[in-house]
PDB file of N, CA and C in Angstrom:
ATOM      1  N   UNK A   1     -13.550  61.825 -15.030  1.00  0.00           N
ATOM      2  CA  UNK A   1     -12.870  61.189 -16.133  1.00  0.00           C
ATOM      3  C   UNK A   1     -12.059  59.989 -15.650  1.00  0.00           C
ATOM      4  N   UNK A   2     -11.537  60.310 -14.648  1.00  0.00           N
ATOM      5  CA  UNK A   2     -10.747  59.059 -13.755  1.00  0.00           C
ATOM      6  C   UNK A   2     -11.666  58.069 -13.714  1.00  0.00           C
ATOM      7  N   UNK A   3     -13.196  57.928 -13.523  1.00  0.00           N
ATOM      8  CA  UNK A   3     -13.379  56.749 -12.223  1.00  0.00           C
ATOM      9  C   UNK A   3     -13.861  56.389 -13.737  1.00  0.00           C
ATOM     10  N   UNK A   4     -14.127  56.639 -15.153  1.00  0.00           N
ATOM     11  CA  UNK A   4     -14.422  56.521 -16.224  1.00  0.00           C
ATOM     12  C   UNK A   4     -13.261  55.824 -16.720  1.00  0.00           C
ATOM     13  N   UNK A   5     -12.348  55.547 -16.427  1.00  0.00           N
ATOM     14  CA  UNK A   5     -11.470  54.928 -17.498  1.00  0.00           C
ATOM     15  C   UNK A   5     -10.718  55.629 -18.523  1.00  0.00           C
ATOM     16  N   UNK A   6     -11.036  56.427 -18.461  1.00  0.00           N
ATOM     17  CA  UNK A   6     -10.387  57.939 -19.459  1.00  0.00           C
ATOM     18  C   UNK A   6      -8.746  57.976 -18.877  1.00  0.00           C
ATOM     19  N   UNK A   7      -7.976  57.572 -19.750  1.00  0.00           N
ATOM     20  CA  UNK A   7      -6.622  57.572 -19.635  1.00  0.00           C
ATOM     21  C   UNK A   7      -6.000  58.878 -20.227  1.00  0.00           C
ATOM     22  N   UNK A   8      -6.488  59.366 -21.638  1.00  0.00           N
ATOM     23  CA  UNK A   8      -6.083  60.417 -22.561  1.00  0.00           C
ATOM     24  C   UNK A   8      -7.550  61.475 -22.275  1.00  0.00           C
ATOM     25  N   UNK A   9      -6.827  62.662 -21.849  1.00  0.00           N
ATOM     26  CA  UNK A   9      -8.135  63.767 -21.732  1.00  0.00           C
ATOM     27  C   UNK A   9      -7.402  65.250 -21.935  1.00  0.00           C
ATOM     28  N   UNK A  10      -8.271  65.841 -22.506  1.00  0.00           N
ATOM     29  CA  UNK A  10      -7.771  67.342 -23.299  1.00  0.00           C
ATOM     30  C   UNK A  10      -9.593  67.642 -22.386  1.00  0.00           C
ATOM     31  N   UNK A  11      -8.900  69.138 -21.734  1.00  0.00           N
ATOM     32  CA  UNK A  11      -9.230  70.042 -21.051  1.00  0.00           C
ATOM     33  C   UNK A  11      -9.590  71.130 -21.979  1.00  0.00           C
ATOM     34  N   UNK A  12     -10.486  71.807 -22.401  1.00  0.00           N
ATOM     35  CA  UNK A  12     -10.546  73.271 -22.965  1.00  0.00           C
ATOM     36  C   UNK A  12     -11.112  74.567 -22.052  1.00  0.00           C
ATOM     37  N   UNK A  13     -10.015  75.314 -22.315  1.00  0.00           N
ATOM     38  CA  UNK A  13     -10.991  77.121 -21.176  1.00  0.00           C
ATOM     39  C   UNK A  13     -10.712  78.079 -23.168  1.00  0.00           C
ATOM     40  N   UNK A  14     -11.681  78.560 -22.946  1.00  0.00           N
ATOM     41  CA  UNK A  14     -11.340  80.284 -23.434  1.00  0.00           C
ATOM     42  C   UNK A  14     -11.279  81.173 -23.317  1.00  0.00           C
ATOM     43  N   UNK A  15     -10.352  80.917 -21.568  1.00  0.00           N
ATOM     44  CA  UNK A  15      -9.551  82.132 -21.334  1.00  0.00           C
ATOM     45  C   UNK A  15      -8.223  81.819 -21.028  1.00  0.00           C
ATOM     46  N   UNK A  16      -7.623  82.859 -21.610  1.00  0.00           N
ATOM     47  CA  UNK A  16      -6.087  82.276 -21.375  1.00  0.00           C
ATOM     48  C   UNK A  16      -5.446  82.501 -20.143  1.00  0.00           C
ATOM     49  N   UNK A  17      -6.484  83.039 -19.433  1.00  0.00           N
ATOM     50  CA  UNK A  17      -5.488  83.201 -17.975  1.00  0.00           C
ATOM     51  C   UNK A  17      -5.351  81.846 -17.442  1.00  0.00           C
ATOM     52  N   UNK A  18      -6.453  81.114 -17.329  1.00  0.00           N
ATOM     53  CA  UNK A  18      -6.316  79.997 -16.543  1.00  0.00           C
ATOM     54  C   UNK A  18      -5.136  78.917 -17.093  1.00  0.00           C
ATOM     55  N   UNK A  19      -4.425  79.217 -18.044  1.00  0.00           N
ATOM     56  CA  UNK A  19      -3.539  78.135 -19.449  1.00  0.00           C
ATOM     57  C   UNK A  19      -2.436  78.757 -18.607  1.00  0.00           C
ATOM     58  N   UNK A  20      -2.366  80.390 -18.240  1.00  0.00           N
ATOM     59  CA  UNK A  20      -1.366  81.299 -17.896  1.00  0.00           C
ATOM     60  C   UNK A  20      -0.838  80.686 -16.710  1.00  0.00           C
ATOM     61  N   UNK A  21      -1.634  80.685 -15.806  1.00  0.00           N
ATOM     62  CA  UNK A  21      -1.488  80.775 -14.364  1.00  0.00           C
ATOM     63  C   UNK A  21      -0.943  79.077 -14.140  1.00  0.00           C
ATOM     64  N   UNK A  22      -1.619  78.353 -14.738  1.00  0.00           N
ATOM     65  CA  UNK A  22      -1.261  76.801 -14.580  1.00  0.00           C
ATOM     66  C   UNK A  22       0.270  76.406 -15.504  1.00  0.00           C
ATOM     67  N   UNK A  23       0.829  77.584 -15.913  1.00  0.00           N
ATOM     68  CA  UNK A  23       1.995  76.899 -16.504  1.00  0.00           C
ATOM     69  C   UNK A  23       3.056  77.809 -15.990  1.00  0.00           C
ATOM     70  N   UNK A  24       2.523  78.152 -14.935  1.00  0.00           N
ATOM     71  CA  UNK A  24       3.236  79.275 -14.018  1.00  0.00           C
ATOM     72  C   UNK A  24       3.600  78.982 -12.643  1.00  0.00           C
ATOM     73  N   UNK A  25       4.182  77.908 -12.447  1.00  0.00           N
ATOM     74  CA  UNK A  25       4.304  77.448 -11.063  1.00  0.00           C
ATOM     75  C   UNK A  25       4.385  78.248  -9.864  1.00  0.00           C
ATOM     76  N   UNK A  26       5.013  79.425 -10.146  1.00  0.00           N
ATOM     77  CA  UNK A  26       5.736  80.474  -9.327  1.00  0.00           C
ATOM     78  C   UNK A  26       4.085  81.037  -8.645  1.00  0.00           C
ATOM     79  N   UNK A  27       3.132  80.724  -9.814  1.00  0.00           N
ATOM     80  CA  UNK A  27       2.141  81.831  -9.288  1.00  0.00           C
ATOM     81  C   UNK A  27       0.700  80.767  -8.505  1.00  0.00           C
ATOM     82  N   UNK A  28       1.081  80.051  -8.893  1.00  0.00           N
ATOM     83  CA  UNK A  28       0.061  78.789  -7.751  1.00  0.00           C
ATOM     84  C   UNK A  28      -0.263  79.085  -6.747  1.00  0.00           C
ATOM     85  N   UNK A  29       0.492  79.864  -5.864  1.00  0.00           N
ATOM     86  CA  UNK A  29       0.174  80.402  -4.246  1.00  0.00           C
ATOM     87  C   UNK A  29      -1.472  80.824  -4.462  1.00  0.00           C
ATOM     88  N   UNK A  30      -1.037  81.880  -5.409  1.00  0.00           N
ATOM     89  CA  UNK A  30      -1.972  82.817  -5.395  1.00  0.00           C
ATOM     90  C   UNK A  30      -3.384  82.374  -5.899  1.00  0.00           C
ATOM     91  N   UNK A  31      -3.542  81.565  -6.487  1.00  0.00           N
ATOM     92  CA  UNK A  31      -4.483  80.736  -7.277  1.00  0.00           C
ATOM     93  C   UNK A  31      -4.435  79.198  -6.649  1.00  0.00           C
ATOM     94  N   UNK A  32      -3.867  78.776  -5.594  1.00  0.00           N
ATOM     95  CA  UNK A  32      -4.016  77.192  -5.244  1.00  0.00           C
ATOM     96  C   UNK A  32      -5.554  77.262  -4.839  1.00  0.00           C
ATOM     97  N   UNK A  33      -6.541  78.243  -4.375  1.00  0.00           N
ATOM     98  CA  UNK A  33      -7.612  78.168  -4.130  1.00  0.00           C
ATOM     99  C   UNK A  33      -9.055  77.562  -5.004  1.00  0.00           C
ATOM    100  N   UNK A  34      -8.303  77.994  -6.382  1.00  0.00           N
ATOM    101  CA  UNK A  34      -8.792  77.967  -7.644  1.00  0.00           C
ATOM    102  C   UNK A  34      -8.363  76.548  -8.462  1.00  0.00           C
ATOM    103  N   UNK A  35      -7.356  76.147  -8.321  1.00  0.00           N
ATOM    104  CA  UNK A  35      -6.634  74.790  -8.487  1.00  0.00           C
ATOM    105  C   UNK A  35      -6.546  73.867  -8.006  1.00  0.00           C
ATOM    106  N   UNK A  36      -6.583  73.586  -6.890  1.00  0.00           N
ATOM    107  CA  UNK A  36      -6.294  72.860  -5.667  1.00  0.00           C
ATOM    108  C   UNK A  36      -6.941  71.191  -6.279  1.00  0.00           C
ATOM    109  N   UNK A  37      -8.367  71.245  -6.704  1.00  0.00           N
ATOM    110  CA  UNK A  37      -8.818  70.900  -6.992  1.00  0.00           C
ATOM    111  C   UNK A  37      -8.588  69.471  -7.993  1.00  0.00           C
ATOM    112  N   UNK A  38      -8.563  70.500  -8.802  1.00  0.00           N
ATOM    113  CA  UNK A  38      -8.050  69.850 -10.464  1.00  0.00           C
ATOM    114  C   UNK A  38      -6.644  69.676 -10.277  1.00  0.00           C
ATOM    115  N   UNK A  39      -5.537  70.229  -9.502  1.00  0.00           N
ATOM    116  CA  UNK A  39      -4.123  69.574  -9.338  1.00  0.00           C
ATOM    117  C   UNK A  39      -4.266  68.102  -8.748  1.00  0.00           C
ATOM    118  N   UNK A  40      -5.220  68.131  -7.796  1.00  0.00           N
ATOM    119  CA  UNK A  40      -5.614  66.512  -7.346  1.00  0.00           C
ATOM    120  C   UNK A  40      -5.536  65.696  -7.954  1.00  0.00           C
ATOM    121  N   UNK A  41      -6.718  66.449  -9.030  1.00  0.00           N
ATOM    122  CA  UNK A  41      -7.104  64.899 -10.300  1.00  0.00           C
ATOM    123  C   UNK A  41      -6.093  64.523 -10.652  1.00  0.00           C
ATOM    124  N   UNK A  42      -5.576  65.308 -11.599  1.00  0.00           N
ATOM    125  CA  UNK A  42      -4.577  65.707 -12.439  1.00  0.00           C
ATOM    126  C   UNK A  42      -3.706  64.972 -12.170  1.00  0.00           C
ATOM    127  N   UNK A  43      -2.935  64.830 -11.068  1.00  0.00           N
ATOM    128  CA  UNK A  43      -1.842  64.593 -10.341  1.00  0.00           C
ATOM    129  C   UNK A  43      -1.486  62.875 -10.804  1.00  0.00           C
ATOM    130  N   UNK A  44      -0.056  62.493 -10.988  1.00  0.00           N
ATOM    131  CA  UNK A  44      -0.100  61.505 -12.150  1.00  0.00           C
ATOM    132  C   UNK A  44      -0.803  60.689 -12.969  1.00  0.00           C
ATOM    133  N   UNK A  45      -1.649  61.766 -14.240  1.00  0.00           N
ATOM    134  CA  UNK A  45      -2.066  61.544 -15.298  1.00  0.00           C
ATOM    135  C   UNK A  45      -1.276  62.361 -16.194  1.00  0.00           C
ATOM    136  N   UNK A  46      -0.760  61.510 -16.620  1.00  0.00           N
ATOM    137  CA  UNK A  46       0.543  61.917 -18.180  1.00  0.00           C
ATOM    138  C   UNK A  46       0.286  62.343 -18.958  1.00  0.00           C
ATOM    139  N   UNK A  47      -1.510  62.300 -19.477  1.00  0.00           N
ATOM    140  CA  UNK A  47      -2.116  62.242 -20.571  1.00  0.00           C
ATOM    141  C   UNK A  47      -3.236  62.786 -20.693  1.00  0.00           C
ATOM    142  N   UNK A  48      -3.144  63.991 -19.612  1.00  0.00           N
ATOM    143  CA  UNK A  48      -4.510  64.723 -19.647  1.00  0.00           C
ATOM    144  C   UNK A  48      -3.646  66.135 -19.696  1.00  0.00           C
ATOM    145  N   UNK A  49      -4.362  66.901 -20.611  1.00  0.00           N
ATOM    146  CA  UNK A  49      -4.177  67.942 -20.872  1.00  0.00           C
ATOM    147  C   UNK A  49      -4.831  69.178 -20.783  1.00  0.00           C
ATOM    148  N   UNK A  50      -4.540  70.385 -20.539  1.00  0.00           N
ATOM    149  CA  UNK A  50      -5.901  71.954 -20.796  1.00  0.00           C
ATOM    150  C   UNK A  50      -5.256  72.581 -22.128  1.00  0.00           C
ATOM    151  N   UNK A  51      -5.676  72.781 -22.964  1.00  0.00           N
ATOM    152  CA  UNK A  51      -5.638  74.102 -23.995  1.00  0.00           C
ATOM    153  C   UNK A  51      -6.660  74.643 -24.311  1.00  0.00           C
ATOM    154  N   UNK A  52      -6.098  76.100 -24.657  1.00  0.00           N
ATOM    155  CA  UNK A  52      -7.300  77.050 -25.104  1.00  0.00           C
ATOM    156  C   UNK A  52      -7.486  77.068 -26.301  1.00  0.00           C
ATOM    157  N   UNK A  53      -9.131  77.543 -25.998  1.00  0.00           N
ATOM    158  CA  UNK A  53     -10.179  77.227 -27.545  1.00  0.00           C
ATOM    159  C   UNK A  53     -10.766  78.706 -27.595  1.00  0.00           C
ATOM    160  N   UNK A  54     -10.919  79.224 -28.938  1.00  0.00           N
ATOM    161  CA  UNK A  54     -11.374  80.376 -28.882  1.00  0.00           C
ATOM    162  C   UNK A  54     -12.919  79.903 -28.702  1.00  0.00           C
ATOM    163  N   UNK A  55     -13.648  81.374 -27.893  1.00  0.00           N
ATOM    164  CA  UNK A  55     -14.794  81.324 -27.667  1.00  0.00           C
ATOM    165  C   UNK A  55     -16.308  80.844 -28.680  1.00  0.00           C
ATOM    166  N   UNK A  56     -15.884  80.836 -29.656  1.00  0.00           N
ATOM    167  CA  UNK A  56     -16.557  80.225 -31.543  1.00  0.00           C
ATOM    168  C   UNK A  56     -16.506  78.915 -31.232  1.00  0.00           C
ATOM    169  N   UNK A  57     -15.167  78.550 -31.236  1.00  0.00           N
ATOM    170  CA  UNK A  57     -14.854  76.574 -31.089  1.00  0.00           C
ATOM    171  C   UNK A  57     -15.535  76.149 -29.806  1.00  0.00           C
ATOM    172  N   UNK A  58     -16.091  76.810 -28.894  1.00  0.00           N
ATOM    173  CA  UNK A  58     -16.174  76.654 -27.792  1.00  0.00           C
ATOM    174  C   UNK A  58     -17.933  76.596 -27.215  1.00  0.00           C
ATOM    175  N   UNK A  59     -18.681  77.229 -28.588  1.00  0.00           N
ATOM    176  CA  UNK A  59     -19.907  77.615 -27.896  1.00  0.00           C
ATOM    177  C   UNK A  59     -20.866  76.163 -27.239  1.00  0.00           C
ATOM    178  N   UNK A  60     -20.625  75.787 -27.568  1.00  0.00           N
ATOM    179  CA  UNK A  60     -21.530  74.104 -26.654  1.00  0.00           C
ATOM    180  C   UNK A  60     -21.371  74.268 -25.580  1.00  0.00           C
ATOM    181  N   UNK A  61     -20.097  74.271 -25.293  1.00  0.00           N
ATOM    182  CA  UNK A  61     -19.446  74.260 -24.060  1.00  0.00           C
ATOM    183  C   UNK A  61     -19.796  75.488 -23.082  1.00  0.00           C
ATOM    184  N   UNK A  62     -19.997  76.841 -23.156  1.00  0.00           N
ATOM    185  CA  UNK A  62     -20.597  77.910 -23.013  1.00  0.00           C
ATOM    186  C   UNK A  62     -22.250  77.400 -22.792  1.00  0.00           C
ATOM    187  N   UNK A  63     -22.819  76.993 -24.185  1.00  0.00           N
ATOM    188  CA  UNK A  63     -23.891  76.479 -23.710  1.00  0.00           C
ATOM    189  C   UNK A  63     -24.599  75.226 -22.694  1.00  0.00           C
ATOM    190  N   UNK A  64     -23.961  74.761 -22.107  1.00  0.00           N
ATOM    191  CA  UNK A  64     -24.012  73.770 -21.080  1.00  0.00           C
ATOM    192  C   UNK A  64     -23.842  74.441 -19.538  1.00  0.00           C
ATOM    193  N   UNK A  65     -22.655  75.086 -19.504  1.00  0.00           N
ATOM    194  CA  UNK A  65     -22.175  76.147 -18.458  1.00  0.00           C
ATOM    195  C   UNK A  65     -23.603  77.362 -18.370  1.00  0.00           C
ATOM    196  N   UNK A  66     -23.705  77.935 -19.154  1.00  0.00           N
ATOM    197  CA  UNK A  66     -25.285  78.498 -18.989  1.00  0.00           C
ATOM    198  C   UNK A  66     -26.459  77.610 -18.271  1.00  0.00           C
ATOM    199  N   UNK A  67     -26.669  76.841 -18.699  1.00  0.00           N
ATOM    200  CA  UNK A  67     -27.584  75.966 -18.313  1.00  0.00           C
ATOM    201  C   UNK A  67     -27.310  75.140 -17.280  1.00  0.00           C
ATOM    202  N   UNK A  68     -26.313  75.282 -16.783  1.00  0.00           N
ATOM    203  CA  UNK A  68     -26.146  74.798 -15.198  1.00  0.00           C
ATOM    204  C   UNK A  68     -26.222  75.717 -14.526  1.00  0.00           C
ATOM    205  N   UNK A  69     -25.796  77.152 -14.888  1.00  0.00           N
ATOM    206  CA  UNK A  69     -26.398  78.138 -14.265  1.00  0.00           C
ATOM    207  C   UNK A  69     -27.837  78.868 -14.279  1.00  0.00           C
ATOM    208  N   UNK A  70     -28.293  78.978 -15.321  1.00  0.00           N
ATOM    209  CA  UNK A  70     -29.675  79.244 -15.505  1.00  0.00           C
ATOM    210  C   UNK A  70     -30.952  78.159 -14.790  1.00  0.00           C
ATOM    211  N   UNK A  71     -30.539  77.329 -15.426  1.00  0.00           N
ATOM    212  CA  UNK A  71     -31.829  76.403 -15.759  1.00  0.00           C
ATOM    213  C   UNK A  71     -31.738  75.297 -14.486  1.00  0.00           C
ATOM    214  N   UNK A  72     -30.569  75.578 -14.162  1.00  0.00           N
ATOM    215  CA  UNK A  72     -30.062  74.479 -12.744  1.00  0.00           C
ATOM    216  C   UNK A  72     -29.856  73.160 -13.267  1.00  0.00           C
ATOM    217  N   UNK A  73     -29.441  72.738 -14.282  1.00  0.00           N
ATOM    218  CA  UNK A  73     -29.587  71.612 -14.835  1.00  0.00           C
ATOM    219  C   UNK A  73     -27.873  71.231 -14.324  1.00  0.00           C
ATOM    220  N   UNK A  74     -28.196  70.575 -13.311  1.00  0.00           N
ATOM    221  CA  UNK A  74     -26.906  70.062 -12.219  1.00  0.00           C
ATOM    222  C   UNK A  74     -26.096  68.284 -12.306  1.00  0.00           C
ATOM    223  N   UNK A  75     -27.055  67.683 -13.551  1.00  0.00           N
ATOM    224  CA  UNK A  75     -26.774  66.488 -13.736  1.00  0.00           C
ATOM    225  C   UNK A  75     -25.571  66.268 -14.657  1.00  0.00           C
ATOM    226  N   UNK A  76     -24.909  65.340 -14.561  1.00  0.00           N
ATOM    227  CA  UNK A  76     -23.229  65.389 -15.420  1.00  0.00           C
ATOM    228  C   UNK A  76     -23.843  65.603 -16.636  1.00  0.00           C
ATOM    229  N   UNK A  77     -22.686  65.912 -17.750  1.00  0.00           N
ATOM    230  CA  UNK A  77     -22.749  66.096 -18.958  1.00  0.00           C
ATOM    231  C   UNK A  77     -21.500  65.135 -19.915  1.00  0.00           C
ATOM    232  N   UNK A  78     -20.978  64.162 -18.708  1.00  0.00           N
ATOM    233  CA  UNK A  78     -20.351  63.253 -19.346  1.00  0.00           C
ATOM    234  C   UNK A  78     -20.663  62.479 -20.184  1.00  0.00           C
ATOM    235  N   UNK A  79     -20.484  62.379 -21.368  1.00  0.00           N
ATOM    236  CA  UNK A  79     -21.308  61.442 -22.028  1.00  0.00           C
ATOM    237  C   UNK A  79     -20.603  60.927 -23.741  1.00  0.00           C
ATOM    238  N   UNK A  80     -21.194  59.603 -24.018  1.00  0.00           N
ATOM    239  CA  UNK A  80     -20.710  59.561 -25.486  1.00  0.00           C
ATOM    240  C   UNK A  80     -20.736  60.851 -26.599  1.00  0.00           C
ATOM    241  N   UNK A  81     -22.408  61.342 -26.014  1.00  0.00           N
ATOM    242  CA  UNK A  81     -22.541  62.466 -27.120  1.00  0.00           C
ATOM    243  C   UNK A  81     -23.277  63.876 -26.676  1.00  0.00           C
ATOM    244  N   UNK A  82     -23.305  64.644 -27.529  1.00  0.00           N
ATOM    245  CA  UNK A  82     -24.096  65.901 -26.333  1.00  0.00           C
ATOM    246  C   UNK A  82     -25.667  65.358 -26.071  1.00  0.00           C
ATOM    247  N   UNK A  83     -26.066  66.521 -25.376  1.00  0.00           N
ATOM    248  CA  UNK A  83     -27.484  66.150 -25.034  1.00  0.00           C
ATOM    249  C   UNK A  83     -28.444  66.453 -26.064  1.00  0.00           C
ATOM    250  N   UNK A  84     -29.798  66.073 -26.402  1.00  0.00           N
ATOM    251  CA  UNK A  84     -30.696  66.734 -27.966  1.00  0.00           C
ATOM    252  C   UNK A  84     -30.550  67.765 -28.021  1.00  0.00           C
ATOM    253  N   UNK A  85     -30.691  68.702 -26.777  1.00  0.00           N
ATOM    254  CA  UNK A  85     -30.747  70.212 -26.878  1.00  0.00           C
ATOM    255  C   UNK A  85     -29.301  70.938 -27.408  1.00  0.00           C
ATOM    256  N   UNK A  86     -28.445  70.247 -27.367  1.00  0.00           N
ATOM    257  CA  UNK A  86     -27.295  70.590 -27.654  1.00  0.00           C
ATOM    258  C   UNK A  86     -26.787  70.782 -28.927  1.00  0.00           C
ATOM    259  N   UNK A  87     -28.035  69.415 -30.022  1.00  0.00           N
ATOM    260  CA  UNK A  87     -27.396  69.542 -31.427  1.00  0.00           C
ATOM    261  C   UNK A  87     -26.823  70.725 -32.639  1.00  0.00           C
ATOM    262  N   UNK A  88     -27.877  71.536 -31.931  1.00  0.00           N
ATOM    263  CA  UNK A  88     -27.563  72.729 -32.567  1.00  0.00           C
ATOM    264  C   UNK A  88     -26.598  73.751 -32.897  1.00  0.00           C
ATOM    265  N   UNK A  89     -25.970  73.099 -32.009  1.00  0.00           N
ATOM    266  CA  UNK A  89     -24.164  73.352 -31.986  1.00  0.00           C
ATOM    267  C   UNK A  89     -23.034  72.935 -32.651  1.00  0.00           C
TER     268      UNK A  89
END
């Protein structure tokens, strides 16, 4: 999203641990393995955000994550719009 120009970015999980644990400073130790990562990016952008989406609001997103696991389909999914296979969502 960075090397994109993306100044304003909203993050979605539908699970609330990960919303939990990241607004939990105290507990980072335990999870910097899991974070480390995305605290990088993250790291002064003012305007990027994570909230949770219930798993309904969410199914595209589910369906893409499948299909990088299934189907190996390993190419970004950044994009203006979803992919054809996606419309159905």
């Amino acid at each position: 999203m960075k090397s994109l120009g993306f100044s304003h970015v909203l993050f979605g999980a539908s699970t609330p641990e990960i919303i939990n644990a990241l607004n939990k400073q105290k507990d980072w130790p335990a999870i910097i393995g899991h974070i480390v990562v995305l605290l990088m990016f993250t790291k002064d952008q003012l305007h990027w955000f994570i909230m949770r989406e219930s798993l309904s609001c969410n199914q595209g997103t589910m369906a893409i994550a499948t299909s990088v696991v299934t189907d190996f389909r390993l190419q970004s999914y950044v994009a203006s719009r979803a992919p054809q296979w996606l419309q159905q969502f």
